[in-house]
C-alpha atoms as a PDB file:
ATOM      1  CA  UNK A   1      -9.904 -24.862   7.015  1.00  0.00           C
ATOM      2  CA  UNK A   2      -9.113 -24.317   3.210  1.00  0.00           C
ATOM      3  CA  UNK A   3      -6.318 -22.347   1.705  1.00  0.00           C
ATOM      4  CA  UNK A   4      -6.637 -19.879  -0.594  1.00  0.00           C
ATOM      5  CA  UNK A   5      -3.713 -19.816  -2.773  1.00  0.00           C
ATOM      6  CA  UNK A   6      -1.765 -16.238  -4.253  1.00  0.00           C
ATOM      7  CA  UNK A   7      -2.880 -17.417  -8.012  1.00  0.00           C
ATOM      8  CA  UNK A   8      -6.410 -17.450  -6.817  1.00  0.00           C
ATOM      9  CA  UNK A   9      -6.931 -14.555  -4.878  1.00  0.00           C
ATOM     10  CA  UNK A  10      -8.780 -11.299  -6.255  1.00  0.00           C
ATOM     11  CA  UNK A  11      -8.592  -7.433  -4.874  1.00  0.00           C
ATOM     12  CA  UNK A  12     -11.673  -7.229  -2.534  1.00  0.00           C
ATOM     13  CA  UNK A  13     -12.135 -11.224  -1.620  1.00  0.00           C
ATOM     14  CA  UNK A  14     -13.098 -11.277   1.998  1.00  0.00           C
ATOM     15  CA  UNK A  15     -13.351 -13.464   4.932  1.00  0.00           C
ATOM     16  CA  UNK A  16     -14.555 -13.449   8.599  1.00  0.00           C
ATOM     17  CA  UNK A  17     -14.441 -14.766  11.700  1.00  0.00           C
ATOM     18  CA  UNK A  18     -16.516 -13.999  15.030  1.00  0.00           C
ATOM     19  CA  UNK A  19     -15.696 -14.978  18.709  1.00  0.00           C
ATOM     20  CA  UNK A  20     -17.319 -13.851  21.963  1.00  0.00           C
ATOM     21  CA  UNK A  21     -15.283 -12.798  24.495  1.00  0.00           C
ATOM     22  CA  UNK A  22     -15.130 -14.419  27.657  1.00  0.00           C
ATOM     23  CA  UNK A  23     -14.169 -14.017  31.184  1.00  0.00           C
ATOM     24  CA  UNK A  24     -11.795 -17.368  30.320  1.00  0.00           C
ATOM     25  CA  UNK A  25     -10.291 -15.607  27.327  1.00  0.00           C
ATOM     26  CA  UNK A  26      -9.059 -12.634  29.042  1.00  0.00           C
ATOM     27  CA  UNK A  27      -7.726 -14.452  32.049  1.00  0.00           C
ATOM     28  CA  UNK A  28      -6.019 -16.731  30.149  1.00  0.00           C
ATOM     29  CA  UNK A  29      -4.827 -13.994  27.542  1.00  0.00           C
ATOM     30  CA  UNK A  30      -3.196 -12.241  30.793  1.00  0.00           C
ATOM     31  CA  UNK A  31      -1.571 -15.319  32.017  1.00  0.00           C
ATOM     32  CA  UNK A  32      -0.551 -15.922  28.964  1.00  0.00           C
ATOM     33  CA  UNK A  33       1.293 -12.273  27.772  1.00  0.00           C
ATOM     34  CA  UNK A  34       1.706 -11.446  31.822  1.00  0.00           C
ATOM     35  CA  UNK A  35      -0.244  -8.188  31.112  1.00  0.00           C
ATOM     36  CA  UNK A  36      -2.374  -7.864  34.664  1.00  0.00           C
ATOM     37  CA  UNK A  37      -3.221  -4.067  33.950  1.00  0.00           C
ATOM     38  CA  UNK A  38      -6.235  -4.300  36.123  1.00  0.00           C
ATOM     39  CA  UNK A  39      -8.849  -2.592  33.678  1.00  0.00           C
ATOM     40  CA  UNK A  40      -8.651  -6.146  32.109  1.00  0.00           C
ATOM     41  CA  UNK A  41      -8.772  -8.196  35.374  1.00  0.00           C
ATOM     42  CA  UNK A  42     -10.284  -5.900  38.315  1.00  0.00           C
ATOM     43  CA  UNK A  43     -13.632  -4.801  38.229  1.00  0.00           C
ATOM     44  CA  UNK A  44     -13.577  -2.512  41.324  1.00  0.00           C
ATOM     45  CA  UNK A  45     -10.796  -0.879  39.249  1.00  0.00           C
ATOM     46  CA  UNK A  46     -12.304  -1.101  35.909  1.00  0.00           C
ATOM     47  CA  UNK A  47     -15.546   0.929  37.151  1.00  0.00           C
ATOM     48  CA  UNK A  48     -13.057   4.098  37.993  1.00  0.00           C
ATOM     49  CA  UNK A  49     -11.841   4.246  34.487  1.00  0.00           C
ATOM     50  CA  UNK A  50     -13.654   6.179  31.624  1.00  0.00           C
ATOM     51  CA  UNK A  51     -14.853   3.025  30.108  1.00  0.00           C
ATOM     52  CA  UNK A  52     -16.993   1.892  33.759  1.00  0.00           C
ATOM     53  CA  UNK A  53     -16.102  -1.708  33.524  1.00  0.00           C
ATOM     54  CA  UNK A  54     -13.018  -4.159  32.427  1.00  0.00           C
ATOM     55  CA  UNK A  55     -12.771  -4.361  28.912  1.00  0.00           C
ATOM     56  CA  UNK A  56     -10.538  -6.449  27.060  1.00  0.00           C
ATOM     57  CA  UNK A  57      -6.921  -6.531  25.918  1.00  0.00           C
ATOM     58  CA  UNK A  58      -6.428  -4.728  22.943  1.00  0.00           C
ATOM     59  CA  UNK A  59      -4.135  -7.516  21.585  1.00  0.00           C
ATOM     60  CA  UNK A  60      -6.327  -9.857  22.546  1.00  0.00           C
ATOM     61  CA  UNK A  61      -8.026  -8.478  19.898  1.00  0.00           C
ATOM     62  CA  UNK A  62      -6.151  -8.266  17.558  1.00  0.00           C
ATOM     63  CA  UNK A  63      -4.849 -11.278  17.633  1.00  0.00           C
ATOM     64  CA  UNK A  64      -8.292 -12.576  16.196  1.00  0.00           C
ATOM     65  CA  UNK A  65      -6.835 -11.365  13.067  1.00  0.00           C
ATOM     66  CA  UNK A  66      -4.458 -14.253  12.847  1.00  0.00           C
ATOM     67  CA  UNK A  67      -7.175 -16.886  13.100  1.00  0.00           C
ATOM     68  CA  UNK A  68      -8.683 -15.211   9.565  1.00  0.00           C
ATOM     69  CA  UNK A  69      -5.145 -14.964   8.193  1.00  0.00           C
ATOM     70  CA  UNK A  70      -4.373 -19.041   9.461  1.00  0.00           C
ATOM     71  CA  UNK A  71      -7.297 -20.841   8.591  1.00  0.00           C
ATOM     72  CA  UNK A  72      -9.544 -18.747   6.211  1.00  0.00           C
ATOM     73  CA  UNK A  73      -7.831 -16.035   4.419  1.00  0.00           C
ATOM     74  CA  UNK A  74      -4.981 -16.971   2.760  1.00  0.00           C
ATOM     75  CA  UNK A  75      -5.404 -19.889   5.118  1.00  0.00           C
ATOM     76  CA  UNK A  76      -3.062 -22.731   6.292  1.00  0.00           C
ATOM     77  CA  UNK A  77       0.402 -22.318   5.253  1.00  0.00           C
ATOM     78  CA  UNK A  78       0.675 -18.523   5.314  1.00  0.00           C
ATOM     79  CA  UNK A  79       3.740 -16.366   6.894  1.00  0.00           C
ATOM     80  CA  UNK A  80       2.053 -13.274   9.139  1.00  0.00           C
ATOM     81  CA  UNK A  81       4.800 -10.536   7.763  1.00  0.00           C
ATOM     82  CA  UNK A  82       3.579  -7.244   9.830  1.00  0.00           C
ATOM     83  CA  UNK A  83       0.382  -5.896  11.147  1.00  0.00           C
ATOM     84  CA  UNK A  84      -0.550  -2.278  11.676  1.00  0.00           C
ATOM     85  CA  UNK A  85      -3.733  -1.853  14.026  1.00  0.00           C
ATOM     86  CA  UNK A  86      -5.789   1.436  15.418  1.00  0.00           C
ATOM     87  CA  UNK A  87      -7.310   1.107  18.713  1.00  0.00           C
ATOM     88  CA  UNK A  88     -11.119   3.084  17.913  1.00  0.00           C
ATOM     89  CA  UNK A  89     -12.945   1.574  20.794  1.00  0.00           C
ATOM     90  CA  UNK A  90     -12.976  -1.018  23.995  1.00  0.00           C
ATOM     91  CA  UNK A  91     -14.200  -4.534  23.551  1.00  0.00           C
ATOM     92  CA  UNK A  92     -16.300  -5.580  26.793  1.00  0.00           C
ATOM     93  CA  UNK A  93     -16.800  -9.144  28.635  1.00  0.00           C
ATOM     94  CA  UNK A  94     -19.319 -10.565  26.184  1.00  0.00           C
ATOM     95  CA  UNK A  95     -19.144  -8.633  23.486  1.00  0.00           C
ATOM     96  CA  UNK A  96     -18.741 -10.647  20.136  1.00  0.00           C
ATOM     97  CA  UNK A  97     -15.837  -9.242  17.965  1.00  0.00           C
ATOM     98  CA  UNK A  98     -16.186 -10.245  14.387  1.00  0.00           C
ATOM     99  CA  UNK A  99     -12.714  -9.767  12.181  1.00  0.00           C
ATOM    100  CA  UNK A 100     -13.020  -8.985   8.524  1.00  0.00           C
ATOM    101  CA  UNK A 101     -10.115  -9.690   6.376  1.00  0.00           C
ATOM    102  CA  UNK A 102     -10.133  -7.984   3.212  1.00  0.00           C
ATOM    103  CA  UNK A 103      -7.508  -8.199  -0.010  1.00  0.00           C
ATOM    104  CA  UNK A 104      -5.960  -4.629  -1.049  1.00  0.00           C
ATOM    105  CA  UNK A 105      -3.151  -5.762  -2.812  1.00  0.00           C
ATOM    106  CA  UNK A 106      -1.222  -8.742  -4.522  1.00  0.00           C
ATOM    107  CA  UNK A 107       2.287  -9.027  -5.678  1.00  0.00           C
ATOM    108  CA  UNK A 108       1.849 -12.703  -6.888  1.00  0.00           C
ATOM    109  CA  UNK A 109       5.406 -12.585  -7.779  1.00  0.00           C
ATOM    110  CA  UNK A 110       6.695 -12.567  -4.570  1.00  0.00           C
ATOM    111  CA  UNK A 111       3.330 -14.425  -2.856  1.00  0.00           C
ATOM    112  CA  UNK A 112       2.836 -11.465  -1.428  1.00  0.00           C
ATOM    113  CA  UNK A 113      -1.126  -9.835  -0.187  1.00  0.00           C
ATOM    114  CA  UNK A 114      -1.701  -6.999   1.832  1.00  0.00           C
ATOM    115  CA  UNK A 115      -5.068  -6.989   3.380  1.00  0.00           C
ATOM    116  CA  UNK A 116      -7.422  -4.870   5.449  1.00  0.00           C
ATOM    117  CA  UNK A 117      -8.102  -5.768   8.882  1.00  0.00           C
ATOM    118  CA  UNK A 118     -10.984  -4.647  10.847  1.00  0.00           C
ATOM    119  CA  UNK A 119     -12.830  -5.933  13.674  1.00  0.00           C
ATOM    120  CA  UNK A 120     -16.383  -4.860  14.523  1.00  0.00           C
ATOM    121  CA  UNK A 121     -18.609  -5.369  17.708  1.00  0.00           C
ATOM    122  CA  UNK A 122     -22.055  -5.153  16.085  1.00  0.00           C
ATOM    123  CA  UNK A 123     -21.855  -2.166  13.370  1.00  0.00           C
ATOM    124  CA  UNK A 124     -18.801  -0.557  15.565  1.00  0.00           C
ATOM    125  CA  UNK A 125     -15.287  -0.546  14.125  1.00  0.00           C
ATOM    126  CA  UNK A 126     -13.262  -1.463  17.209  1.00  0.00           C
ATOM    127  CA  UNK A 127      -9.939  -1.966  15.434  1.00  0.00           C
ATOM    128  CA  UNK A 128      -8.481  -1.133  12.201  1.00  0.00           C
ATOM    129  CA  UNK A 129      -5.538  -2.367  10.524  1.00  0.00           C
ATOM    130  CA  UNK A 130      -3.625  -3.574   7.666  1.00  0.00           C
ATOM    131  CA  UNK A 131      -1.788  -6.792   7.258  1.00  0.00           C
ATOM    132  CA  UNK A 132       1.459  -8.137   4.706  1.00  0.00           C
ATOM    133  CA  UNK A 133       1.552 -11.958   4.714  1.00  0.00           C
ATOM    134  CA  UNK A 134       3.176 -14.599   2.517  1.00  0.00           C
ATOM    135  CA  UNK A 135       0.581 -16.358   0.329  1.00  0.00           C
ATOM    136  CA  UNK A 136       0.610 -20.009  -0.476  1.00  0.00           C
ATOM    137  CA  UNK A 137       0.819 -21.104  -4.291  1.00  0.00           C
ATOM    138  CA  UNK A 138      -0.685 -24.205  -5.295  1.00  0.00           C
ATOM    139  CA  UNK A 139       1.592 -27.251  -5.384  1.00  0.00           C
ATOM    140  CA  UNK A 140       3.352 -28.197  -8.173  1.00  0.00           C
ATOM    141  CA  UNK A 141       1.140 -30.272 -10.671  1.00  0.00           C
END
């Protein structure tokens, strides 16, 4: 983990992050947040729906996002503000969801940065969204 601090950031720096999803994550994600909608959790059920099998919680998903945010992009220290996200397609058991953050904006007065947020399985955009977080500035020499 490194931090990239508000005074060094620059309008289209990126970062990533990739996780396969597991039949661990989304059990624990639904014990976790209590959502037991069985298209997550129930196969029989899952292979009525439009989608054919269980696919994964869309917040799971985007939750990924804060990883990037946390320990990449700004990176330790920064305050999650807001996050808008679109829905564009399911994320199935094994599937590998990569996140890319991307920088849009900076108000380096107020440590502000407003970033992209998309998440792709392969070359599919399965998510898209846009964060506002509170930057870290370098310590004080």
């Amino acid at each position: 983990m490194s931090t990239v601090y508000i005074e060094d950031m620059e309008i289209g720096q990126t970062a990533e992050y990739g996780k396969t999803i597991t039949e661990a994550d989304i059990v624990m994600f639904a014990g976790v947040t209590g959502d037991n909608n069985p298209v997550h959790i129930d196969e029989e059920y899952a292979a009525t729906t439009p989608f054919g099998t269980r696919i994964c919680h869309g917040m799971l998903t985007a939750s990924l996002i804060s990883t990037v945010l946390g320990t990449r992009l700004p990176g330790p220290g920064t305050i999650y503000l807001s996050q808008s996200a679109k829905f564009k397609a399911p994320v199935k058991l094994g599937d590998t969801v990569k996140v890319r953050v991307t920088v849009k904006e900076l108000d380096r007065a107020k440590k502000r940065v407003t970033l992209e947020t998309n998440c792709y399985v392969k070359d599919k955009l399965v998510l898209e969204g846009e964060a506002l977080a509170i930057a870290p500035s370098k310590p004080a020499a």
